[in-house]
N, C-alpha and C. Protein backbone atom coordinates (compact mmCIF):
# COMPACT_ATOMS: atom_id res chain seq x y z
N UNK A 1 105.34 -235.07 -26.04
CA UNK A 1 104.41 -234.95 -27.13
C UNK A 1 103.90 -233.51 -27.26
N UNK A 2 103.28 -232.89 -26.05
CA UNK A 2 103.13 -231.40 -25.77
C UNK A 2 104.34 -230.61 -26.74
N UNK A 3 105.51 -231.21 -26.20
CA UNK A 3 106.59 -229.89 -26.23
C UNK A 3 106.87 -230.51 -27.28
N UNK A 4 106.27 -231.37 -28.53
CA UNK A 4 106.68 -231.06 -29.94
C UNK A 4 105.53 -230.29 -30.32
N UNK A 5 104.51 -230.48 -30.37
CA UNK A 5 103.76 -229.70 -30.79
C UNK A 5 103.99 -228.38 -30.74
N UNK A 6 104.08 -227.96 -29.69
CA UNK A 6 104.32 -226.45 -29.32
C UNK A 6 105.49 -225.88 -30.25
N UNK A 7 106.49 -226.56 -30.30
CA UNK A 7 107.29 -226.22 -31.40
C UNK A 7 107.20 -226.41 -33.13
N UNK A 8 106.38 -227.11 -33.34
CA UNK A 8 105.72 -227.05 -34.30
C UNK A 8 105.21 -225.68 -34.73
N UNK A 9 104.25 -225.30 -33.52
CA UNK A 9 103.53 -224.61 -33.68
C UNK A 9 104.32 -223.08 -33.82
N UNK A 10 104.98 -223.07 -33.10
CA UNK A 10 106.06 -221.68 -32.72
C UNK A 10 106.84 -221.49 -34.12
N UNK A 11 107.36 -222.52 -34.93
CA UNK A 11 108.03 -222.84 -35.93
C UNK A 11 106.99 -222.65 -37.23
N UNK A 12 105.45 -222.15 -37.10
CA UNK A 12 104.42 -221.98 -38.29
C UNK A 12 104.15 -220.67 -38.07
N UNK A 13 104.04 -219.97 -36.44
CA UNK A 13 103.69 -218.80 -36.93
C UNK A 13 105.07 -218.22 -36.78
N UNK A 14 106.72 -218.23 -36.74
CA UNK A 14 107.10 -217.84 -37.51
C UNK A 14 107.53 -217.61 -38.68
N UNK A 15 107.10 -217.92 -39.70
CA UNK A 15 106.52 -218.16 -41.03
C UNK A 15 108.09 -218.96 -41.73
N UNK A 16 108.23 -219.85 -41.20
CA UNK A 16 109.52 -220.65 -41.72
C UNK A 16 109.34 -221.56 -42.71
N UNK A 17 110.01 -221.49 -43.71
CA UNK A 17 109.64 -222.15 -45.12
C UNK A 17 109.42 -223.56 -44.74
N UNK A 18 108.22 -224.44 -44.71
CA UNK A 18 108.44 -225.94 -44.85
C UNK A 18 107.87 -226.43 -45.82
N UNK A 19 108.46 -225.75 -47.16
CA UNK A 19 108.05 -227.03 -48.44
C UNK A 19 108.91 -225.95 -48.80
N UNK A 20 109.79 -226.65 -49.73
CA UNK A 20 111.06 -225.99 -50.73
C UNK A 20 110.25 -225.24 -51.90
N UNK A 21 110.50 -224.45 -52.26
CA UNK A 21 109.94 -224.21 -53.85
C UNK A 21 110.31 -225.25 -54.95
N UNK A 22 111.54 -226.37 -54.89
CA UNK A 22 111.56 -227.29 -56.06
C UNK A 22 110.40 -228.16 -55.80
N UNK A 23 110.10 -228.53 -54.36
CA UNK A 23 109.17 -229.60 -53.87
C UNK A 23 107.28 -228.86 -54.20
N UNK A 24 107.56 -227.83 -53.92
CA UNK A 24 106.17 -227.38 -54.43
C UNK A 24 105.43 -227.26 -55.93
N UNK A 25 106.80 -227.06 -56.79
CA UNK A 25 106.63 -226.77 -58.26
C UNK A 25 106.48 -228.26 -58.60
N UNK A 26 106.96 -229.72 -57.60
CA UNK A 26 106.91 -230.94 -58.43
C UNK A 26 105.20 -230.91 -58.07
N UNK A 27 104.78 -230.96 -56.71
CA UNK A 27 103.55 -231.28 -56.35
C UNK A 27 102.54 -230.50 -56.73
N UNK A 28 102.81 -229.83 -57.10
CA UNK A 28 101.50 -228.30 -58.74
C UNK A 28 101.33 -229.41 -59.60
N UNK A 29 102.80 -229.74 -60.35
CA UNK A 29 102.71 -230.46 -61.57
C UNK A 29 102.28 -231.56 -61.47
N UNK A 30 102.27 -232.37 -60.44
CA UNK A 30 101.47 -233.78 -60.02
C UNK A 30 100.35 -233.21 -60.16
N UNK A 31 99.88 -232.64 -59.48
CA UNK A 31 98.44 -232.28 -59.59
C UNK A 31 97.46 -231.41 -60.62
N UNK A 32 98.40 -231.09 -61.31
CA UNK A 32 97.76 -230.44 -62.61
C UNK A 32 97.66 -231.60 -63.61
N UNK A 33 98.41 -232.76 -63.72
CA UNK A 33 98.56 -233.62 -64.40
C UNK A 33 97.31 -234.62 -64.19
N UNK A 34 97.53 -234.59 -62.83
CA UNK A 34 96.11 -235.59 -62.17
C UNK A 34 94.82 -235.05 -62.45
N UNK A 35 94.55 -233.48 -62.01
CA UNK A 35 93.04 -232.92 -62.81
C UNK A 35 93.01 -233.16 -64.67
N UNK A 36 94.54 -232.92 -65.33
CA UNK A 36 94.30 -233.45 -66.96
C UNK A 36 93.62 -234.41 -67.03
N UNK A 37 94.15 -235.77 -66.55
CA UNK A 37 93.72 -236.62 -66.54
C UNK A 37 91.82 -236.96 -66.27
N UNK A 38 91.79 -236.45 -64.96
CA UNK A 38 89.82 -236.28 -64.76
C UNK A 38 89.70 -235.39 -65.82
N UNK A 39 89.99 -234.72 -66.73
CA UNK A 39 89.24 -234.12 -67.68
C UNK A 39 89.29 -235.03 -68.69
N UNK A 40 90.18 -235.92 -68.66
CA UNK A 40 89.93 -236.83 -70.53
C UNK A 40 88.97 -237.77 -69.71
N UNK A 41 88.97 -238.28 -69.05
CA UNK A 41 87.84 -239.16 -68.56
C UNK A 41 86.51 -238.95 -68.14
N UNK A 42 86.52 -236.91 -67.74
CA UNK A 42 85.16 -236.64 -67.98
C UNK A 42 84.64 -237.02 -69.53
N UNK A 43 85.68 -236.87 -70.88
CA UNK A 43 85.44 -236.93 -72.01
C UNK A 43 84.84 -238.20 -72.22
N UNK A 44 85.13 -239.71 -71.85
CA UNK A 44 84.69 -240.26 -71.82
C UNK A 44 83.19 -240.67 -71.04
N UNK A 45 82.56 -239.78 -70.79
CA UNK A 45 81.73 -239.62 -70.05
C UNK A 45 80.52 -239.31 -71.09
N UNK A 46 81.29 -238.55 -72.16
CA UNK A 46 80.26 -237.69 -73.14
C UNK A 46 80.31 -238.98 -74.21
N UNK A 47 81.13 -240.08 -74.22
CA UNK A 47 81.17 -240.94 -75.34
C UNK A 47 80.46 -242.34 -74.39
N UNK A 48 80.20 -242.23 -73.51
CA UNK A 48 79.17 -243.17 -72.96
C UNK A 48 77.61 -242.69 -72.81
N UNK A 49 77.46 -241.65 -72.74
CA UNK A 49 76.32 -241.06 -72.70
C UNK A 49 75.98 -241.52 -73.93
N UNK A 50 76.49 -240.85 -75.12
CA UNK A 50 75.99 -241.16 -76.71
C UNK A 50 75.93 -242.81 -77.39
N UNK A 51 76.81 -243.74 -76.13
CA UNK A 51 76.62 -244.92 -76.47
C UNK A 51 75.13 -245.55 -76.01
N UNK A 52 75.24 -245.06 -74.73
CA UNK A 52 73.87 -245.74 -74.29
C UNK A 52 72.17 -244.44 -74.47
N UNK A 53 72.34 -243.94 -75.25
CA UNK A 53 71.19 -242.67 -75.50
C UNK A 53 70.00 -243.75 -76.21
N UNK A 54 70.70 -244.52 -76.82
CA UNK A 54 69.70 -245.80 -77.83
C UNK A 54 69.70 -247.00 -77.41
N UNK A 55 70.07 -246.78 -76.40
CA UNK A 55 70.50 -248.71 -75.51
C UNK A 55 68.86 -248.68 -75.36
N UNK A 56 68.33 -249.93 -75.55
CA UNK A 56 66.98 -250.66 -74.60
C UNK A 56 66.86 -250.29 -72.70
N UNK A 57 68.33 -250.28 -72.62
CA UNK A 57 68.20 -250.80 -71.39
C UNK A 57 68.48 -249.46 -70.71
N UNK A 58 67.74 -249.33 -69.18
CA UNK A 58 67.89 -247.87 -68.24
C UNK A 58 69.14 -247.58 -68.14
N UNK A 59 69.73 -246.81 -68.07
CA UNK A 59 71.31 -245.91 -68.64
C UNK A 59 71.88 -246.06 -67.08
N UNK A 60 71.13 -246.78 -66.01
CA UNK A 60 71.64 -246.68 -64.46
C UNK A 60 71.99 -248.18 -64.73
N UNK A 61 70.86 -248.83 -64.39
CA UNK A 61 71.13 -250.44 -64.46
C UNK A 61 72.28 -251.00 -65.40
N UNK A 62 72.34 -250.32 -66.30
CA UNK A 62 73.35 -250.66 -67.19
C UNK A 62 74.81 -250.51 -66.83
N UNK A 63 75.14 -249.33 -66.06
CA UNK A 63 75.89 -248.55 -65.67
C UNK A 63 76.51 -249.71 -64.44
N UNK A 64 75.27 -250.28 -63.48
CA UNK A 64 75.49 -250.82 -62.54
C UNK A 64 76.13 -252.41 -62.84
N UNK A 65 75.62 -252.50 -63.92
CA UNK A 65 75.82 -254.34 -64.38
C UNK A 65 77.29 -253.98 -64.88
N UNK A 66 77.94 -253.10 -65.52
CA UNK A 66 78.98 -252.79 -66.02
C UNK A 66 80.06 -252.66 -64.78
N UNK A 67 79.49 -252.03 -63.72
CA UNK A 67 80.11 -251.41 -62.52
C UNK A 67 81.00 -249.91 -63.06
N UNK A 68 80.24 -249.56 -63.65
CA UNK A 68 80.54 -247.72 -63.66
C UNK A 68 80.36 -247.05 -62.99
N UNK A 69 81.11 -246.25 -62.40
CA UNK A 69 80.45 -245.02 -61.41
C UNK A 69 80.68 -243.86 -61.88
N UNK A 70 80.28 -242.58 -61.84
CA UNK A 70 80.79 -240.72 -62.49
C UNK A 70 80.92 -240.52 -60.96
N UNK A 71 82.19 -239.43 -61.42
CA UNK A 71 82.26 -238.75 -59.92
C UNK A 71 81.29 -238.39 -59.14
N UNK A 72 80.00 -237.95 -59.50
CA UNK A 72 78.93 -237.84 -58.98
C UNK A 72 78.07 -238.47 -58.55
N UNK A 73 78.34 -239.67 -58.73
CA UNK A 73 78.01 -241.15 -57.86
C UNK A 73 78.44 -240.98 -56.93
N UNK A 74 79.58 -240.77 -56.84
CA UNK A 74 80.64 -240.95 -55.08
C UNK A 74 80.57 -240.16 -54.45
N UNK A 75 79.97 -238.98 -55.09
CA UNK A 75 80.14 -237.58 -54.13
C UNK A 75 81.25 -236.97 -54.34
N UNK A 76 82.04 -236.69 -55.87
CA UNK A 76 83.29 -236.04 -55.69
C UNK A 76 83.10 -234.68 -56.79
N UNK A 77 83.62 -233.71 -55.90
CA UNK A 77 83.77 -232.45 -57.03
C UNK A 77 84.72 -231.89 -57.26
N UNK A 78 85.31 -231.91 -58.50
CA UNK A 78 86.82 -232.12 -59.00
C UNK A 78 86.60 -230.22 -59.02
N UNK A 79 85.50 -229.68 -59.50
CA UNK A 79 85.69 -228.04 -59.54
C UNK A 79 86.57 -227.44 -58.37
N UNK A 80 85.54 -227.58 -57.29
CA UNK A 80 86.48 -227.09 -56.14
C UNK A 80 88.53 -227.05 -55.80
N UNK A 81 88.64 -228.52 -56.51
CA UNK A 81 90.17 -228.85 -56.74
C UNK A 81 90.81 -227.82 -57.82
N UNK A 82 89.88 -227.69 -58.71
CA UNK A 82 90.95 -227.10 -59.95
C UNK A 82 90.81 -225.83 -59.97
N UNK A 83 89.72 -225.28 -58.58
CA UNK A 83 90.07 -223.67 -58.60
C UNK A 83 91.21 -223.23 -57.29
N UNK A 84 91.74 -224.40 -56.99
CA UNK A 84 93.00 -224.51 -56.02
C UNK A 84 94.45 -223.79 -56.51
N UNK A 85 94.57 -223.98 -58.00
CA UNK A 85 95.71 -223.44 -59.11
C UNK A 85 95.57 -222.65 -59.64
């Protein structure tokens, strides 16, 4: 177990390619596709806000009876990701 690691390790700092450039250019585009995506659904974010601005009801409780969450419920910050590209 040692003596893979170690070669692992020997095999990173001599700077030996382990991700192809075709395999890297697919996994950019996965992931540029995946932040598109959190951006049309932040959009929907701005068309729930304006739905419930006139609701009766508290814009949380509502949220909760629906079972909605914003990334900021969960603790997630998509910024940090999309200054990765």
């Amino acid at each position: 177990m040692v003596d893979e690691m170690e070669k692992k390790l020997i095999k990173l700092w001599k700077g030996v390619t382990l991700v192809s450039p075709e395999d890297r250019l697919a996994i950019e585009g996965l992931y540029s596709e995946a932040l598109n995506q959190r951006r049309r659904r932040k959009r929907i974010r701005d068309v729930w806000d304006a739905i419930t601005e006139n609701s009766p009801k508290n814009p949380k409780e509502f949220k909760e009876e629906l079972g909605v969450e914003y990334d900021e419920d969960v603790g997630v910050n998509f910024q940090s990701f999309a200054d990765l590209i």
